[in-house]
Protein backbone atom coordinates (compact mmCIF):
# COMPACT_ATOMS: atom_id res chain seq x y z
CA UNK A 1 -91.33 81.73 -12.41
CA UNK A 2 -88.22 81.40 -14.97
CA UNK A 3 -85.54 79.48 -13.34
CA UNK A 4 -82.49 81.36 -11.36
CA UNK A 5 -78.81 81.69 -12.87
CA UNK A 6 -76.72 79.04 -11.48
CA UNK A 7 -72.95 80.25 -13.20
CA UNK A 8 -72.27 83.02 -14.97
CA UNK A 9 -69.26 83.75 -17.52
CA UNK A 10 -68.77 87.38 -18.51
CA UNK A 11 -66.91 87.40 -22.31
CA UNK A 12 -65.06 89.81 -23.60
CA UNK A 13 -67.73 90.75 -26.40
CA UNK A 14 -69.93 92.08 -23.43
CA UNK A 15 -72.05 89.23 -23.66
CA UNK A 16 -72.86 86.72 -20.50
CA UNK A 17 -72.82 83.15 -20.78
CA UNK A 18 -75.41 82.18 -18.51
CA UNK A 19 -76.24 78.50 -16.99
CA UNK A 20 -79.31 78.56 -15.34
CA UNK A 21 -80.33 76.07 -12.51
CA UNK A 22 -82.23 74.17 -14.66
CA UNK A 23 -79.11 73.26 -16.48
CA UNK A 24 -80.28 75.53 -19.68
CA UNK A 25 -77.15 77.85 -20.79
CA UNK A 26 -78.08 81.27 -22.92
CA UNK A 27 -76.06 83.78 -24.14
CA UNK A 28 -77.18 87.46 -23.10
CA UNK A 29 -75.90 90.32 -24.48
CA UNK A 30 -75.13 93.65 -22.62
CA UNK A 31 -73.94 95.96 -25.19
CA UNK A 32 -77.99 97.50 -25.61
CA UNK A 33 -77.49 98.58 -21.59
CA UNK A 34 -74.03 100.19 -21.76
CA UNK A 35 -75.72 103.50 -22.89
CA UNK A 36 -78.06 103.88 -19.41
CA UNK A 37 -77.63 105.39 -16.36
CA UNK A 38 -75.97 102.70 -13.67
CA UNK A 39 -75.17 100.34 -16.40
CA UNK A 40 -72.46 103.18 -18.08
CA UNK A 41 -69.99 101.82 -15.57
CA UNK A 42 -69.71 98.13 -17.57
CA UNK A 43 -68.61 99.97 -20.56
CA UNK A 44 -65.46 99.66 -18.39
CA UNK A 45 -64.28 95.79 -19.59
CA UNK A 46 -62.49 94.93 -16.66
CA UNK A 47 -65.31 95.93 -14.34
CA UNK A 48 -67.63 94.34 -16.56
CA UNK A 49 -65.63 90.98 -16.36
CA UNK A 50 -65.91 91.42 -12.67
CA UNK A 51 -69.91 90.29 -13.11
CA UNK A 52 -70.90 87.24 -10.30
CA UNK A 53 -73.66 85.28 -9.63
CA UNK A 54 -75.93 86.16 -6.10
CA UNK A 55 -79.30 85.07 -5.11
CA UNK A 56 -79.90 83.87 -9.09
CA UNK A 57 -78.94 87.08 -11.17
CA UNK A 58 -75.80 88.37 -12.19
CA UNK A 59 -74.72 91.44 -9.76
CA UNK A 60 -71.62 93.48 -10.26
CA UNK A 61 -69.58 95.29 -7.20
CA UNK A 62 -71.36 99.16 -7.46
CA UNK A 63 -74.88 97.23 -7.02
CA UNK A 64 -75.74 97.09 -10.72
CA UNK A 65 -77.88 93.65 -11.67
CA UNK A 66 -80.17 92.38 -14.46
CA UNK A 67 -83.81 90.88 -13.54
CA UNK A 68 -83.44 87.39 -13.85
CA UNK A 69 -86.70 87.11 -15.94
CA UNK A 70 -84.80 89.58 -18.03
CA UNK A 71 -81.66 87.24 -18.57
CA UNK A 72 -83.85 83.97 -19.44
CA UNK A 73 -86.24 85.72 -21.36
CA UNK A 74 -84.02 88.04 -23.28
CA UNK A 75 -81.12 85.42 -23.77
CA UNK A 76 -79.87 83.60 -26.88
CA UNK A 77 -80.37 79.25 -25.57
CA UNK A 78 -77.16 77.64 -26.84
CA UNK A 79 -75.66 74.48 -26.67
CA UNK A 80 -73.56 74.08 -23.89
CA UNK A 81 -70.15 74.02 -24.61
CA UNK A 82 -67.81 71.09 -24.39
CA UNK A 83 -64.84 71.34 -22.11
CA UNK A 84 -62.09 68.53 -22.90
CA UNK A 85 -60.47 67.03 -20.04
């Protein structure tokens, strides 16, 4: 089993920042969804910004979500970025 999303940022671009619980962070990117059925709905940006993290995926408010698998599997590993304090 791939591990769960721990935090998720959505961007602007359509893309999700993604840390997972094993403290990997990946980049997925939406845009390839925002032509199918449920997922229309996030070609709206503020609804799309209004993604959230519950039981390990990202879940938005109308009851659209992404298979975890799908987000680990499918998303671009990055370094994780520094915040200065």
């Amino acid at each position: 089993m791939n591990p769960r999303v721990k935090e998720v940022f959505p961007k602007k671009d359509h893309t999700l920042l993604l840390v997972f619980k094993n403290g990997e962070t990946k980049l997925y990117d939406c845009k390839p969804l925002l032509d199918f059925g449920v997922f229309q709905e996030l070609n709206d940006l503020n609804y799309f910004l209004m993604a959230k993290v519950e039981h390990g995926t990202v879940v938005w408010p109308h009851e659209q979500d992404i298979c975890p698998d799908t987000l680990y599997l499918e998303g671009k590993k990055i370094k994780k970025e520094c915040n200065a304090v």
